[in-house]
Protein backbone atom coordinates (compact mmCIF):
# COMPACT_ATOMS: atom_id res chain seq x y z
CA UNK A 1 0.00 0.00 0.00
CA UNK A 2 0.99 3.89 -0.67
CA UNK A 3 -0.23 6.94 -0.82
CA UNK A 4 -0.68 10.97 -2.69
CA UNK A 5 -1.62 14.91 -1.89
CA UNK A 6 -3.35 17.09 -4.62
CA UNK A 7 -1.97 20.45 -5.40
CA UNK A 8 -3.46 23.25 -3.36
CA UNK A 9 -5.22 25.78 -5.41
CA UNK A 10 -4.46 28.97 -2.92
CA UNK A 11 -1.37 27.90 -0.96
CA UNK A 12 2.08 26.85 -2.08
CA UNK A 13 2.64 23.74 -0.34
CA UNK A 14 5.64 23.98 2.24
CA UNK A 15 9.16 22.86 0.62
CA UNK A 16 9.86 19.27 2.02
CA UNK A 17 12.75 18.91 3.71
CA UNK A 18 16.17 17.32 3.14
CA UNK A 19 15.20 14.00 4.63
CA UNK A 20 12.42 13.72 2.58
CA UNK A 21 13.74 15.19 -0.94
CA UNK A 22 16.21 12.42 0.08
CA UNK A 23 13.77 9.82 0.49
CA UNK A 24 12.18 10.69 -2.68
CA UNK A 25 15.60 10.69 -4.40
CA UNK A 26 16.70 7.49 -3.35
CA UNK A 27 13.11 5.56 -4.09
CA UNK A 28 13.51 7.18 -7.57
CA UNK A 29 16.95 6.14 -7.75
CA UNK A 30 16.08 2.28 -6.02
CA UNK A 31 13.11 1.78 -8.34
CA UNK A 32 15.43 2.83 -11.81
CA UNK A 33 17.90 -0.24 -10.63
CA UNK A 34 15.19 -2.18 -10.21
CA UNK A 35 13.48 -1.69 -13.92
CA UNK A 36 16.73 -1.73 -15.59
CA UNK A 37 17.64 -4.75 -13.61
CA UNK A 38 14.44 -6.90 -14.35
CA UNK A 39 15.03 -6.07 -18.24
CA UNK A 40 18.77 -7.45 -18.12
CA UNK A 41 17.13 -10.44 -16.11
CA UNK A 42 14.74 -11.50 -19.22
CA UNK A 43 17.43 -10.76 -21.99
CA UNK A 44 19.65 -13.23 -19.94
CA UNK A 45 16.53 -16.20 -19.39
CA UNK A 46 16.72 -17.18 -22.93
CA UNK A 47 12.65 -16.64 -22.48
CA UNK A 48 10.48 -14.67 -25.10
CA UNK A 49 11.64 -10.94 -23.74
CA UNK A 50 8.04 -9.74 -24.66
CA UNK A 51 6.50 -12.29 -22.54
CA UNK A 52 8.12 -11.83 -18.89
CA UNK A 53 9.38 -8.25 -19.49
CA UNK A 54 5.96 -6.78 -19.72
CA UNK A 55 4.42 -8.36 -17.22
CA UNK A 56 7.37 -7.03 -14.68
CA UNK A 57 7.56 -3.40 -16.34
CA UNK A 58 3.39 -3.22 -15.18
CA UNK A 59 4.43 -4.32 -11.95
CA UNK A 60 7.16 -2.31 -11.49
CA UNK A 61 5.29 0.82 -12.81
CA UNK A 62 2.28 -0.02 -10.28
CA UNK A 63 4.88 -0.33 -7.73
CA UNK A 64 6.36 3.17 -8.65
CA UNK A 65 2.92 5.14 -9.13
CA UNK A 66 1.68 3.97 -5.48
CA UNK A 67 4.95 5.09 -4.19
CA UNK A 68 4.10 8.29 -6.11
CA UNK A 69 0.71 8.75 -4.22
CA UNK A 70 2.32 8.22 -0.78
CA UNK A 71 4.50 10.95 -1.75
CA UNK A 72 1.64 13.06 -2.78
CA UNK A 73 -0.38 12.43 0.30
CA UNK A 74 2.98 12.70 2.46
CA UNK A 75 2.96 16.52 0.54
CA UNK A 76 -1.33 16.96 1.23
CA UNK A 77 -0.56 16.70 5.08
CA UNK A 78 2.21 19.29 5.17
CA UNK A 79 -0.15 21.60 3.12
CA UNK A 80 -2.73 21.31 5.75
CA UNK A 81 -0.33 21.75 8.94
CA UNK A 82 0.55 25.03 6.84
CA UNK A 83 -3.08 25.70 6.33
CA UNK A 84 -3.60 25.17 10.39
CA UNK A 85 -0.49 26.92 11.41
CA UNK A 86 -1.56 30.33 9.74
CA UNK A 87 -5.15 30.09 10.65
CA UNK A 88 -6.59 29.56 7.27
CA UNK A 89 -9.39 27.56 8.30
CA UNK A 90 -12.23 27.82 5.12
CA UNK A 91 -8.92 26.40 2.87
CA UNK A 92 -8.62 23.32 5.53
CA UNK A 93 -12.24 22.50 4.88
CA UNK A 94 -11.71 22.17 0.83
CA UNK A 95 -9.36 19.51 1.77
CA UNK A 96 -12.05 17.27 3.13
CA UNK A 97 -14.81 14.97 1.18
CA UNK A 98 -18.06 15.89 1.57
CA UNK A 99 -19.01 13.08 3.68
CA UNK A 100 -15.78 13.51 5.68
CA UNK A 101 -15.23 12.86 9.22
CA UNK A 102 -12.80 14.66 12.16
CA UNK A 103 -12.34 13.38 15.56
CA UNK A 104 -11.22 15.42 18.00
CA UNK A 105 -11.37 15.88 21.84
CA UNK A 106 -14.01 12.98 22.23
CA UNK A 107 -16.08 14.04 19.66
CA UNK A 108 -17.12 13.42 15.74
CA UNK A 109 -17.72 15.97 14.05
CA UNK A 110 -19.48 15.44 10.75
CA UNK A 111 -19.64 16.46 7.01
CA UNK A 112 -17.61 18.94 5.31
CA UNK A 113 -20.10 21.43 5.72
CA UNK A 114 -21.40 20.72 8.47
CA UNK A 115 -19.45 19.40 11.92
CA UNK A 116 -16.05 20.36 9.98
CA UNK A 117 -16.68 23.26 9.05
CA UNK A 118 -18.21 24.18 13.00
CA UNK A 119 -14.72 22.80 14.39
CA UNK A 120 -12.35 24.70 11.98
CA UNK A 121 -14.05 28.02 11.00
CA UNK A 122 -16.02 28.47 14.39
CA UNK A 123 -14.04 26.54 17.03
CA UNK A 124 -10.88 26.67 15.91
CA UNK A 125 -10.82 30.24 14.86
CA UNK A 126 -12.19 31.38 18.01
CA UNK A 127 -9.31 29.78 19.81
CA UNK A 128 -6.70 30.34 17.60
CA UNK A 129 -6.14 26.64 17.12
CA UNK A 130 -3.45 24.58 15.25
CA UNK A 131 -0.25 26.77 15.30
CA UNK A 132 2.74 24.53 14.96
CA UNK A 133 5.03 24.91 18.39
CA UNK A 134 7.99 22.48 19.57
CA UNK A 135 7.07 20.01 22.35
CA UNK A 136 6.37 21.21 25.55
CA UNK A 137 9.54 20.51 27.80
CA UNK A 138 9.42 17.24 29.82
CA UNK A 139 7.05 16.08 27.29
CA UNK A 140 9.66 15.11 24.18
CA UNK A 141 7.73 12.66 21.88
CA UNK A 142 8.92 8.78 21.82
CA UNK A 143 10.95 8.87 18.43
CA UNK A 144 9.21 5.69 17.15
CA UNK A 145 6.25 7.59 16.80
CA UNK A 146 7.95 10.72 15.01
CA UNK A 147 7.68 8.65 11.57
CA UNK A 148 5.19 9.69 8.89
CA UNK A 149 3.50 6.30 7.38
CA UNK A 150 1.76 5.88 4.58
CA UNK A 151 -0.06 2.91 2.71
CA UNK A 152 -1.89 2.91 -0.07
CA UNK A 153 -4.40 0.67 -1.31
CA UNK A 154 -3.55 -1.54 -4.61
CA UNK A 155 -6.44 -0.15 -6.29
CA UNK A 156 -4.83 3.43 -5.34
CA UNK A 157 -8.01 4.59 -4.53
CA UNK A 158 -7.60 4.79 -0.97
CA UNK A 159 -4.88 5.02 1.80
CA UNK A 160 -4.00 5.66 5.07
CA UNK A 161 -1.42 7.26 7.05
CA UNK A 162 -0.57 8.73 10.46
CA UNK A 163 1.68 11.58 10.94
CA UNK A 164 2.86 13.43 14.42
CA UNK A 165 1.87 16.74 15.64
CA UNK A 166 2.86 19.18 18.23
CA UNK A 167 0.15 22.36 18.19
CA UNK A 168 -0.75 25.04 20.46
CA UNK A 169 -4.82 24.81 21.09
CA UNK A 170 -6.98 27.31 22.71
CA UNK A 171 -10.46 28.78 23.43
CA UNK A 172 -11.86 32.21 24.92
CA UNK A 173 -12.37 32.55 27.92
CA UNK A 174 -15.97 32.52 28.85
CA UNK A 175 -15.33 34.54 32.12
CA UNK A 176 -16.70 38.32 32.75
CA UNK A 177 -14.08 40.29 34.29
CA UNK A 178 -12.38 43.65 33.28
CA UNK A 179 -9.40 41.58 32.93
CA UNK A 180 -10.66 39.43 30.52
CA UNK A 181 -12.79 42.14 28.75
CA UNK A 182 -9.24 44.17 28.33
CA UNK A 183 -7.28 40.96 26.66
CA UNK A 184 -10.44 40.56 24.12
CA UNK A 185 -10.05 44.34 23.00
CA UNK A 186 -6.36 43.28 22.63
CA UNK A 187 -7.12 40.17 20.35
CA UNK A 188 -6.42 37.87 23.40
CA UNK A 189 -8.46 36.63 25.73
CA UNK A 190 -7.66 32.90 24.80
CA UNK A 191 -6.89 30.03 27.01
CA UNK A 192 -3.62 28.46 25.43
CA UNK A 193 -2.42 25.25 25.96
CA UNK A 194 -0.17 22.56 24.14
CA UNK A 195 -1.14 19.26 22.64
CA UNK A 196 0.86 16.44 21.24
CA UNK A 197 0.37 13.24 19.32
CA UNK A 198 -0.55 11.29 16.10
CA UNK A 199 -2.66 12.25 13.35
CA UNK A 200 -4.58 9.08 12.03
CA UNK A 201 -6.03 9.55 8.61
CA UNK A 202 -7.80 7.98 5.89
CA UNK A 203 -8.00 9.40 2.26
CA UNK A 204 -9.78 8.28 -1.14
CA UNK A 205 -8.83 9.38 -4.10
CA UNK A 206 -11.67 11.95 -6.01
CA UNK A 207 -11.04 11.80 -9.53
CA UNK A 208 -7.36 12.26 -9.55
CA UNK A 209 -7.23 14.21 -6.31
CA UNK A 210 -6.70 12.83 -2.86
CA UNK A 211 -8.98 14.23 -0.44
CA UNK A 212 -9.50 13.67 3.46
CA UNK A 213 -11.89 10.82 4.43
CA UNK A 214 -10.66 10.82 8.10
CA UNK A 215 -9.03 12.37 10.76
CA UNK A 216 -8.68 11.75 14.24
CA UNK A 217 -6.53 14.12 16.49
CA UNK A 218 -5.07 11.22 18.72
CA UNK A 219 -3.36 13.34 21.20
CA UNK A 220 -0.98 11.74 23.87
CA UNK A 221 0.04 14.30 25.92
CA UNK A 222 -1.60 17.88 27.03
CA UNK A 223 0.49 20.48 28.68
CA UNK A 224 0.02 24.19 30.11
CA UNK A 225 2.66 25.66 27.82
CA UNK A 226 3.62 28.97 25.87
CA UNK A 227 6.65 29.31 23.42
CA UNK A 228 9.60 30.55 25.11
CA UNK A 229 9.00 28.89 28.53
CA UNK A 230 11.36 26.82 29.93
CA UNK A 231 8.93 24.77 31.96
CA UNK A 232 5.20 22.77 31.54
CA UNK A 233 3.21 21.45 33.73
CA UNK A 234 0.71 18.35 32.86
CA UNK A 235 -2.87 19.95 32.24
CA UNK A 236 -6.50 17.84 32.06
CA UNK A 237 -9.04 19.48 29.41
CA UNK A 238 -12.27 17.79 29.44
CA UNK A 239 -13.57 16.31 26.78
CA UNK A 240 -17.26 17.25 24.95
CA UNK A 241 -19.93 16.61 27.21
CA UNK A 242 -22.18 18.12 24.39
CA UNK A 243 -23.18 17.61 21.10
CA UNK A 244 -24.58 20.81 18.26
CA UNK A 245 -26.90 22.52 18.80
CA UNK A 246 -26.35 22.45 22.75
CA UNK A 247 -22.94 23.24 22.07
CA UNK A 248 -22.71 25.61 19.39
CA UNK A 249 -19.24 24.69 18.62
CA UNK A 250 -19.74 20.97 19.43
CA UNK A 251 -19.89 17.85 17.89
CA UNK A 252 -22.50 15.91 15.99
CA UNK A 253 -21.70 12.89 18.29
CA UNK A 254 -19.62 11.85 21.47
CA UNK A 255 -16.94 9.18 21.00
């Protein structure tokens, strides 16, 4: 299995970086050896060359075009963690099918434009969600779970793949105080806090774009953290209790 990104109409996808142009290089590079190898192989056999030599040039080029749509859905993730990380909510939502589904904080939230569309452009905005931050200290990630994976389906019309995150999450703060009523005139007024974990997705394939299916925010660890503190203390944040319409901002469903 492998698996692909489509090209984002209104962002520039982020520049990969040198680990992964090197990954791509040396798959490229792997899979050449390969091809040319298999032809030398049925010159050699004495066997028909138009019998064997097709049948492993399809394979090989099935092998190499699934490898091409993990790389393209390896490229559709970093487009959305740019997306998140400046705030650009309404672009997240076009990444998702229309029956898509998001998990996050014990709930489901349903439909593109519906229960998405309520956690990104309402929930998330409001708190100022998804901008990328380092790990809180005391709180460094286990390094076996730093690894982007990706499979894709032999059909290529679906994959999978689960990628790490490390984001700063927040909401206003419901309070009435003059306090609180001076950080809102400021833009602030936000409860901040880190989160950290594994992204587990599911895409299908839309034509020839790759679209969202499914994403769950699996978070492992939350902490009370701000960028440029040298300290973080271990923080619970309930989960839903509600579901839309009691929660404006909720879910369609508690998980």
């Amino acid at each position: 299995m492998t698996t692909l990104k489509p090209k984002a109409e209104s962002v520039k996808s982020p520049k990969p970086d040198s680990g992964r142009r090197s990954f791509i290089w040396k798959t490229g590079a792997a899979m050449s050896a390969v091809l040319a190898s298999a032809v030398a192989g049925v010159s050699k056999s004495g066997i028909d060359p138009d019998a064997g030599l097709k049948d492993r040039i399809d394979r090989l080029s099935n092998q190499i075009a699934g490898m091409e749509d993990a790389n393209a859905i390896r490229r559709l993730h970093q487009v959305y963690e740019s997306l998140l990380d400046r705030g650009m909510y309404e672009e997240i939502v076009d990444m998702f099918t229309d029956d898509g589904e998001v998990i996050f904080n014990g709930g489901l939230f349903s439909g593109k434009n519906g229960g998405i569309r309520r956690l990104y452009c309402e929930r998330f905005k409001s708190g100022l969600t998804g901008k990328k931050i380092g790990p809180a200290p005391g709180f460094e990630p286990d390094p076996s779970r730093q690894l982007d994976i990706v499979e894709v389906s032999t059909d290529r019309r679906t994959a999978t793949g689960q990628f790490p995150f490390s984001l700063q999450v927040g909401i206003p703060m419901t309070e009435d105080s003059s306090l609180v009523e001076m950080a809102r005139l400021q833009g602030e007024g936000i409860l901040k806090w880190w989160e950290g974990g594994v992204h587990e997705a599911s895409y299908i394939k839309v034509g020839n774009i790759w679209k969202i299916k499914r994403l769950e925010y699996g978070v492992t660890s939350k902490a009370d953290f701000k960028p440029g503190r040298v300290y973080a203390r271990q923080i619970d944040i309930p989960a839903f209790s509600k579901t839309y319409p009691a929660d404006p901002t909720g879910p369609d469903k508690l998980v």
